[in-house]
N, C-alpha and C. Protein backbone atom coordinates (compact mmCIF):
# COMPACT_ATOMS: atom_id res chain seq x y z
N UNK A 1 54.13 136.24 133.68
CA UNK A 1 53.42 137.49 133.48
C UNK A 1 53.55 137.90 132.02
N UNK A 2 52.53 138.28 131.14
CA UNK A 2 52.39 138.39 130.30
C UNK A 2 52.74 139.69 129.43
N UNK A 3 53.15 140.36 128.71
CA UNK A 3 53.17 141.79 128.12
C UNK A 3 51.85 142.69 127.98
N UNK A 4 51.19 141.92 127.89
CA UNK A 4 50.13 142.64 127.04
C UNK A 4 48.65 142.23 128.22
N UNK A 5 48.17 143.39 128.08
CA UNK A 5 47.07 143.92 129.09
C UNK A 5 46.00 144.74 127.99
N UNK A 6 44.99 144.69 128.66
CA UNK A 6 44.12 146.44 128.24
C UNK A 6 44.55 147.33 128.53
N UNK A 7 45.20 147.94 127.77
CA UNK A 7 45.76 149.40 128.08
C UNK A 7 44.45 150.78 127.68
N UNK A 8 44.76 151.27 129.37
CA UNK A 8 43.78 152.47 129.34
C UNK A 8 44.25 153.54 128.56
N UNK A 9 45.21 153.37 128.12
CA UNK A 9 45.79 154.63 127.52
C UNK A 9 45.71 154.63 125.90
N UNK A 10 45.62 153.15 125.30
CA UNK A 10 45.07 152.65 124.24
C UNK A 10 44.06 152.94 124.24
N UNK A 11 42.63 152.95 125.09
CA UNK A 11 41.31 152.96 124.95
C UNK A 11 40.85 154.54 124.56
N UNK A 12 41.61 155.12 125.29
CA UNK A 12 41.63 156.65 125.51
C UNK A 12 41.68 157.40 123.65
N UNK A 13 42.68 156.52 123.35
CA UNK A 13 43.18 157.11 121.94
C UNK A 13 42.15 156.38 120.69
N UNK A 14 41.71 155.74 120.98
CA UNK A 14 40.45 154.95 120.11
C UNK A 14 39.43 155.81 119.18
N UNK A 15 39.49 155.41 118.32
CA UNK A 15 38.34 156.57 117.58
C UNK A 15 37.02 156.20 117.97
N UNK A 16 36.26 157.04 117.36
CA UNK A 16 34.50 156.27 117.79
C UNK A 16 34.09 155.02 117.42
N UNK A 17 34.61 154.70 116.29
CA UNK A 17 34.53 153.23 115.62
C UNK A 17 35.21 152.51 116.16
N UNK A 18 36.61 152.87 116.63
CA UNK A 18 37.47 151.55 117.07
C UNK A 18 36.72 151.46 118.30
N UNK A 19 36.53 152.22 119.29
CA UNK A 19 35.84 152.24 120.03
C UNK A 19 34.48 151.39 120.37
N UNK A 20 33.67 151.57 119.57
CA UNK A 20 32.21 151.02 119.19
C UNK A 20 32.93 149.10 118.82
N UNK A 21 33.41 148.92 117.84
CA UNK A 21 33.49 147.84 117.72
C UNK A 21 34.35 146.86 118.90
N UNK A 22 35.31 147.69 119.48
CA UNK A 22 36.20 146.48 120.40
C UNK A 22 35.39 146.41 121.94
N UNK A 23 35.12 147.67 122.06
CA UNK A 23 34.43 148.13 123.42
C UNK A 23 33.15 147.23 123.51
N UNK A 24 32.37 147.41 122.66
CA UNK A 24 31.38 147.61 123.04
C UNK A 24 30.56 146.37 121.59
N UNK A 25 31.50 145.79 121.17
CA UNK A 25 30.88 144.59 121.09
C UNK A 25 30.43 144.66 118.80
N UNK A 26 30.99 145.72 118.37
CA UNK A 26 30.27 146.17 117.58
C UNK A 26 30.62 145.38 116.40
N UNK A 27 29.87 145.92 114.93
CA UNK A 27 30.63 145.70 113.62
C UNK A 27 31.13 146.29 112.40
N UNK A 28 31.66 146.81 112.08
CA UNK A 28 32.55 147.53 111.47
C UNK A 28 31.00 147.29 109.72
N UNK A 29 31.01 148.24 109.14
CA UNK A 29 30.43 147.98 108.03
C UNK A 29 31.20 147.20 106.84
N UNK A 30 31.06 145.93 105.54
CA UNK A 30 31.70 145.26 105.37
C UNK A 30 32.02 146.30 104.17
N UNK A 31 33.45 145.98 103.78
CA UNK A 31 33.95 146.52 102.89
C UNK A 31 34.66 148.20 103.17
N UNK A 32 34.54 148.78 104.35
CA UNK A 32 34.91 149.98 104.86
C UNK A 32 35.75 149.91 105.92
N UNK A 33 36.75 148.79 106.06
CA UNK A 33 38.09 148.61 106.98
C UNK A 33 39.62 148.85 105.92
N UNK A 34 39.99 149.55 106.62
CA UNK A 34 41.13 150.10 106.21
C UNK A 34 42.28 148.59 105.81
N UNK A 35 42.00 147.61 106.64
CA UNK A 35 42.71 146.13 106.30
C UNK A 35 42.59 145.66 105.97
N UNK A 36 41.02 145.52 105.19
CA UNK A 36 40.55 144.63 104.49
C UNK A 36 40.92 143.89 103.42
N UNK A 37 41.76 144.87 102.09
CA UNK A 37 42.25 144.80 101.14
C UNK A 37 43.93 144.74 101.31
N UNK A 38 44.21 144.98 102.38
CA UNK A 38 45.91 145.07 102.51
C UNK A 38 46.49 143.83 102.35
N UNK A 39 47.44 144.10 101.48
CA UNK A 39 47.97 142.99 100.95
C UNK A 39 49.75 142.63 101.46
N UNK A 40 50.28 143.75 101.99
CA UNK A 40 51.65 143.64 102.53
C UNK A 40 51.77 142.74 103.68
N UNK A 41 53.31 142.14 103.76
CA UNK A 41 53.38 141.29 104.33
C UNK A 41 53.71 141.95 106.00
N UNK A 42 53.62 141.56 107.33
CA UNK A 42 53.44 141.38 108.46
C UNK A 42 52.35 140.71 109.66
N UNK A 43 52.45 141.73 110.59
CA UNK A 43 51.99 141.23 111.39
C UNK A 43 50.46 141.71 112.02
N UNK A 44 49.34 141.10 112.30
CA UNK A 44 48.35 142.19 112.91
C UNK A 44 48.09 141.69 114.21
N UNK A 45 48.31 143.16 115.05
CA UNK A 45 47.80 142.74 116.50
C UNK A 45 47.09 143.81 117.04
N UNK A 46 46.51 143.25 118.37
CA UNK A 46 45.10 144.09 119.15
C UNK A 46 45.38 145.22 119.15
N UNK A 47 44.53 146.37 118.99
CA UNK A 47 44.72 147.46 118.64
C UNK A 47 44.76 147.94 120.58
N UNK A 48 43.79 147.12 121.21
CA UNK A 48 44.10 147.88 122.64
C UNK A 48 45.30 147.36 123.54
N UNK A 49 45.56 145.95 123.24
CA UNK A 49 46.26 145.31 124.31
C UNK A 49 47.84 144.90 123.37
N UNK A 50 47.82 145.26 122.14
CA UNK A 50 49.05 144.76 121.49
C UNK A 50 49.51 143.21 121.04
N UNK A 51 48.62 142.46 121.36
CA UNK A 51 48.74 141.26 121.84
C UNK A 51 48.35 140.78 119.89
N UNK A 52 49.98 140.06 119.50
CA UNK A 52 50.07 139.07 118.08
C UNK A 52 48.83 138.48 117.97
N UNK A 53 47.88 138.66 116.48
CA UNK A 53 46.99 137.80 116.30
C UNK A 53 47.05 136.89 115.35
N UNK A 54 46.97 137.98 114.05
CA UNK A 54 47.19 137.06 112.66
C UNK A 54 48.13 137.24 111.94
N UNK A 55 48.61 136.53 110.92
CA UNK A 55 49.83 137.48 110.00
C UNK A 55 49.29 137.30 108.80
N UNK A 56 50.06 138.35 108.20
CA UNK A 56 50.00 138.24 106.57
C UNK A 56 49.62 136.56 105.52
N UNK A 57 50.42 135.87 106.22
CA UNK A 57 50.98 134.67 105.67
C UNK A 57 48.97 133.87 105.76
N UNK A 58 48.40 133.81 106.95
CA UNK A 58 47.24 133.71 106.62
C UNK A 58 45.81 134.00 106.37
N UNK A 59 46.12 135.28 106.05
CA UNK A 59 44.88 136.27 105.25
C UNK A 59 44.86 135.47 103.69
N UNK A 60 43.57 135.80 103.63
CA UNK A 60 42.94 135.33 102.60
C UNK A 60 41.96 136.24 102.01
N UNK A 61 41.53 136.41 101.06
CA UNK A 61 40.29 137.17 100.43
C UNK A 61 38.75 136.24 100.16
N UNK A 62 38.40 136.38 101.45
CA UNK A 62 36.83 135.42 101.65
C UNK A 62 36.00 136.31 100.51
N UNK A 63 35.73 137.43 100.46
CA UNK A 63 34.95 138.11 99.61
C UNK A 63 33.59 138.62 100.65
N UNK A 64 33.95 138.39 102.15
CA UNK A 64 33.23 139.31 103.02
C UNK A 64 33.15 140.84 103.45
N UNK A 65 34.03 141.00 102.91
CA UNK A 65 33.80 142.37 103.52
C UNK A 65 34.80 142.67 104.63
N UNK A 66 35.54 142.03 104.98
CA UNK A 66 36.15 141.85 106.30
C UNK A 66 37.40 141.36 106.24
N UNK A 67 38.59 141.88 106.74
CA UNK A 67 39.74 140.91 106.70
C UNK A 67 39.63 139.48 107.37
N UNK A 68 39.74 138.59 106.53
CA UNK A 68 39.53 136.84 107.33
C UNK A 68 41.11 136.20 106.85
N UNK A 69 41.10 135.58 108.23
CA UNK A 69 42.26 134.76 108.11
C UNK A 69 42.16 133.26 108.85
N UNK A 70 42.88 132.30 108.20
CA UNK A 70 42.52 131.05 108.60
C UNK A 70 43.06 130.44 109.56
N UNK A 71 43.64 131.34 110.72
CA UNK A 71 43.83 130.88 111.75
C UNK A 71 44.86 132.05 112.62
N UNK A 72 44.80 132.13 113.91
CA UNK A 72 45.91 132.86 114.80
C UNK A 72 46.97 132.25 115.05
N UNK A 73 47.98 133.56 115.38
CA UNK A 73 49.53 133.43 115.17
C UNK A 73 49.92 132.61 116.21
N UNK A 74 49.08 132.77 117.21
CA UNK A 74 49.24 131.82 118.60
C UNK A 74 47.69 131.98 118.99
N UNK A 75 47.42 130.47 119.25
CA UNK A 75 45.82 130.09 119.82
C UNK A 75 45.86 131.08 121.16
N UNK A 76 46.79 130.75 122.42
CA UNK A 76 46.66 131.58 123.52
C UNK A 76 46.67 133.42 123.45
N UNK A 77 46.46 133.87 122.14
CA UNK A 77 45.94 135.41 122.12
C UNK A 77 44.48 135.66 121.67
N UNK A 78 43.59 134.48 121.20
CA UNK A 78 42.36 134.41 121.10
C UNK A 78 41.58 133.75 121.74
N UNK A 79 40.50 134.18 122.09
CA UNK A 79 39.54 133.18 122.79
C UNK A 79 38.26 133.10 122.00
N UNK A 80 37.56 132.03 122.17
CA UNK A 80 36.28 132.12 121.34
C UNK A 80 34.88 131.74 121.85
N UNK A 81 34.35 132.95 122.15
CA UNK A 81 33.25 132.01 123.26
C UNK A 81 31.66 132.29 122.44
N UNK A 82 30.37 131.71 122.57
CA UNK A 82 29.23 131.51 122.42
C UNK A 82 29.06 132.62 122.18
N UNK A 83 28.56 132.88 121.22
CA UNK A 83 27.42 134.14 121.05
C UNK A 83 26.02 133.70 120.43
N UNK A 84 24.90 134.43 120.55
CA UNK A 84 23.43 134.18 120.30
C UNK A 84 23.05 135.68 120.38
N UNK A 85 24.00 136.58 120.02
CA UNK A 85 23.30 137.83 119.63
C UNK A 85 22.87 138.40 118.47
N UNK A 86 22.00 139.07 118.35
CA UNK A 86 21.13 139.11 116.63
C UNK A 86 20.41 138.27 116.29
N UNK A 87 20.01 136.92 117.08
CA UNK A 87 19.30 135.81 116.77
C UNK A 87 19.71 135.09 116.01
N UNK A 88 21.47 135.36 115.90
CA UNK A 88 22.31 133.76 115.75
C UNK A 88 22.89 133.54 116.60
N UNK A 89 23.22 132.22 116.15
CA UNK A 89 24.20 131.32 116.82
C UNK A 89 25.63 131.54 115.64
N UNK A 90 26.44 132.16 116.71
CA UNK A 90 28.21 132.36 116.75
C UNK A 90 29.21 132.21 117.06
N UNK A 91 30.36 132.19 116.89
CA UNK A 91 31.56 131.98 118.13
C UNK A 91 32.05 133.45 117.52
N UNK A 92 31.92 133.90 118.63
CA UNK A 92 32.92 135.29 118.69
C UNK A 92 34.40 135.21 119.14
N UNK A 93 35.36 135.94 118.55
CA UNK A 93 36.61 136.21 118.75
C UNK A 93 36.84 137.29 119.39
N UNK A 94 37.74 136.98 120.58
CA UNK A 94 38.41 137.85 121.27
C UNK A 94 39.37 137.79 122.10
N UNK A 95 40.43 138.99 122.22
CA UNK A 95 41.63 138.85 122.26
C UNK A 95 41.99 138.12 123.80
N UNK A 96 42.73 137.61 124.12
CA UNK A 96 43.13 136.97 125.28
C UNK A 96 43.37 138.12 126.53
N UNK A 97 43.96 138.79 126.19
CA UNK A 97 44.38 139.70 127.60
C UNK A 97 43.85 141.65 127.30
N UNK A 98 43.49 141.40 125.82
CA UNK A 98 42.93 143.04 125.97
C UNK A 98 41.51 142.66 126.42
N UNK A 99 40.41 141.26 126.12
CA UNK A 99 39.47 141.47 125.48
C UNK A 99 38.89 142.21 125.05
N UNK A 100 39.50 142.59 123.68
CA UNK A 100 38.88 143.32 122.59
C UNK A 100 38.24 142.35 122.30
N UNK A 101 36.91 142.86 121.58
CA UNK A 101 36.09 142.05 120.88
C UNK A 101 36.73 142.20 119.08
N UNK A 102 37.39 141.57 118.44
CA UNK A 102 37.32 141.60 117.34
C UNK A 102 36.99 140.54 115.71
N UNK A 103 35.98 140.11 116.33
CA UNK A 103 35.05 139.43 115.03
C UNK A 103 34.30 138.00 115.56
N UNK A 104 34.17 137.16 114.46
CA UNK A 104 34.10 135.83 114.84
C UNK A 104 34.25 134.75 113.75
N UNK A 105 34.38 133.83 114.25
CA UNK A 105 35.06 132.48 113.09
C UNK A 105 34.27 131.91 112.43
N UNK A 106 34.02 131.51 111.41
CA UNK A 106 32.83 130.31 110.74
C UNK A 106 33.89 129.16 110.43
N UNK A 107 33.32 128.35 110.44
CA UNK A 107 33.63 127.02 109.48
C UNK A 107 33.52 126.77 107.77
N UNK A 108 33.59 128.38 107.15
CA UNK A 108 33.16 127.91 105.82
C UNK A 108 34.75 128.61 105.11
N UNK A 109 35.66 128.62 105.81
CA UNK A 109 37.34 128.64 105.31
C UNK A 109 38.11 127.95 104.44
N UNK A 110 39.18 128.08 103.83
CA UNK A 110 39.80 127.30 103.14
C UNK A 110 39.77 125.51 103.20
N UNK A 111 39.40 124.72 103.13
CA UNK A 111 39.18 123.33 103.28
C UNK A 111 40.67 123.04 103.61
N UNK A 112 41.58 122.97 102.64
CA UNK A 112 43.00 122.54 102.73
C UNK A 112 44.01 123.55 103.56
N UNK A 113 43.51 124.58 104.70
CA UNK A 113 43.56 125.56 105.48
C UNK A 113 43.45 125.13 106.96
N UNK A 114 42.74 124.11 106.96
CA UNK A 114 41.97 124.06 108.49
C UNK A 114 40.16 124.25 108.18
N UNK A 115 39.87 125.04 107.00
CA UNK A 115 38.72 125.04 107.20
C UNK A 115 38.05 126.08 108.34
N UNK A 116 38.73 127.35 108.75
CA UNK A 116 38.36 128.07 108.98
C UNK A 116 38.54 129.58 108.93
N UNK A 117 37.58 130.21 108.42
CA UNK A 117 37.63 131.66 108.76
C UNK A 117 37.56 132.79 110.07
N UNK A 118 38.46 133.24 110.32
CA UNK A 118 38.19 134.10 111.24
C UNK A 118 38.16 135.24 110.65
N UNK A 119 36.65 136.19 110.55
CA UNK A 119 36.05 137.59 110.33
C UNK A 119 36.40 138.30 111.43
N UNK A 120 37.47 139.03 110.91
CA UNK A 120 37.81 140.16 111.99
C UNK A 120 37.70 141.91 111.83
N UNK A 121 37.25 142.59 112.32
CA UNK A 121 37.23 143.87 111.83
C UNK A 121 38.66 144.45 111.54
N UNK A 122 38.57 145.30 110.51
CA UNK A 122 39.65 146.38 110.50
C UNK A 122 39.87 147.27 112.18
N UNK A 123 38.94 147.20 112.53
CA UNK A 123 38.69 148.57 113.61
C UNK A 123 38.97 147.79 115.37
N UNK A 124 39.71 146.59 114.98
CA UNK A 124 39.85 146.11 116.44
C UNK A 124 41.66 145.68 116.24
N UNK A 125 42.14 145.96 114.60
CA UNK A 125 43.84 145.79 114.97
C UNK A 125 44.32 147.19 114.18
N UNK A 126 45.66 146.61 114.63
CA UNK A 126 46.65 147.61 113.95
C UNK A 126 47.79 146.68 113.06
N UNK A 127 48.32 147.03 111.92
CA UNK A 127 48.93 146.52 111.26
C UNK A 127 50.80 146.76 111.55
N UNK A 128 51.32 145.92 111.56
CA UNK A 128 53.09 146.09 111.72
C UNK A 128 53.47 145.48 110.69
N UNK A 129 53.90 146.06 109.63
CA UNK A 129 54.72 145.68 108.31
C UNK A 129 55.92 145.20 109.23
N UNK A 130 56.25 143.70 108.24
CA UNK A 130 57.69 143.21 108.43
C UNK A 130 59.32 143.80 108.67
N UNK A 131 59.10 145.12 108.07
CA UNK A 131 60.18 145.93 107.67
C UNK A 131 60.37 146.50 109.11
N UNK A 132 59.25 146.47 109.90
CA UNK A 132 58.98 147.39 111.36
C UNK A 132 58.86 146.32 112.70
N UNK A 133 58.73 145.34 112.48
CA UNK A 133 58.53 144.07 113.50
C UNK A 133 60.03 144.41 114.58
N UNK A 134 60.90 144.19 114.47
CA UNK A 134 61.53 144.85 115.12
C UNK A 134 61.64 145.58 116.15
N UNK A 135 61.38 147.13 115.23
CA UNK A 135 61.62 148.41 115.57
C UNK A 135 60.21 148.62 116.64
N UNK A 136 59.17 147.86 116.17
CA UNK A 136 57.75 148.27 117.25
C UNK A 136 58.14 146.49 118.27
N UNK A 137 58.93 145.83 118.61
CA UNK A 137 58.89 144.94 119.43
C UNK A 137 58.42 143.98 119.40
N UNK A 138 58.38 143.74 118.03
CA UNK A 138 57.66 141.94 117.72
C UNK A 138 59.27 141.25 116.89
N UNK A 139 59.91 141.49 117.10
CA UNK A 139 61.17 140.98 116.09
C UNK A 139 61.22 139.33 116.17
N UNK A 140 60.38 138.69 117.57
CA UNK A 140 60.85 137.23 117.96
C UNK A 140 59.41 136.61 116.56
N UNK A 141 58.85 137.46 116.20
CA UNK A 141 57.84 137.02 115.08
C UNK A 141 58.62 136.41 113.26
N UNK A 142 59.71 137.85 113.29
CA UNK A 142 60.19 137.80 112.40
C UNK A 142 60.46 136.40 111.51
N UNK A 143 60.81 135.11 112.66
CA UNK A 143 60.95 133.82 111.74
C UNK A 143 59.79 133.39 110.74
N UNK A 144 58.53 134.03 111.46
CA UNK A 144 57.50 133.18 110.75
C UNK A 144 57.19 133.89 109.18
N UNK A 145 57.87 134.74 108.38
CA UNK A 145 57.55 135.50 107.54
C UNK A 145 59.16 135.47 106.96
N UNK A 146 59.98 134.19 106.99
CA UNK A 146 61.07 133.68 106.19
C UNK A 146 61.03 133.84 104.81
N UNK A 147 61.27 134.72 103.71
CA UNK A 147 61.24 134.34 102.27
C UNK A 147 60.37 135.25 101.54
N UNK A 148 59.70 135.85 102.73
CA UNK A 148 58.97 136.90 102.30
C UNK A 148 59.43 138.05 102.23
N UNK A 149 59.03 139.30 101.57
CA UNK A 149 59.44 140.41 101.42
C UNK A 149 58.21 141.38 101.80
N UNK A 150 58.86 142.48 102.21
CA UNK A 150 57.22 143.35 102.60
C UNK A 150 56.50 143.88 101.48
């Protein structure tokens, strides 16, 4: 049994935007996410279900508009399924046990990375500085951010 669920009580507290984008499928305008530019070191996870996505360690600055990172902290908190909405073809990202909807991946990522980007909104996580991993219940994360400082 897993920790992390959709919490109704998370959904409840959602602003209109966080709302609009995880709910209901949306996109955050590029360059107007509060994470976009954050540069401190931790952890980011689902803003509804809590559930570890990406860390610090692989954010990158694509120059989208969007926080992108070249891969999740664990594959089993993302899923990535077909999209063809807007009259493309996509793989959308979303969280394993909140399904939040929060972004989707291209193939045009770091080469020596994996070679992929995952575009994720500001408005579908919440950020846990290293200094706090711990204290908010991610402390078993703490190894992966060895040498770093927040």
């Amino acid at each position: 049994m897993t920790r992390y669920h959709k919490d109704p009580d998370a959904i409840a507290r959602l602003s209109a935007e966080e709302f609009r984008v995880t709910q209901e499928n949306g996109t955050e305008r590029p360059f107007t996410g509060v994470l976009d530019k954050n540069k401190a070191t931790g952890l980011y996870v689902d803003i509804v279900s809590g559930e570890p996505l990406f860390t610090s360690m692989d954010k990158f600055d694509s120059g989208c508009g969007w926080p992108s990172f070249t891969k999740p902290v664990e594959d089993t908190h993302v899923q990535e399924l077909h999209d063809t909405t807007h009259g493309m073809i996509r793989t959308e990202v979303r969280s394993t046990h909140g399904d939040t909807h929060l972004g989707h991946v291209f193939p045009d990522g770091p080469a020596d990375q994996g070679g992929l980007r995952y575009c994720i909104n500001s408005a579908s996580m919440r950020f846990i500085a290293l200094a706090d991993l711990e204290a908010e219940g991610y402390g078993e994360y703490a190894h992966l951010f060895e040498g770093e400082t927040s």
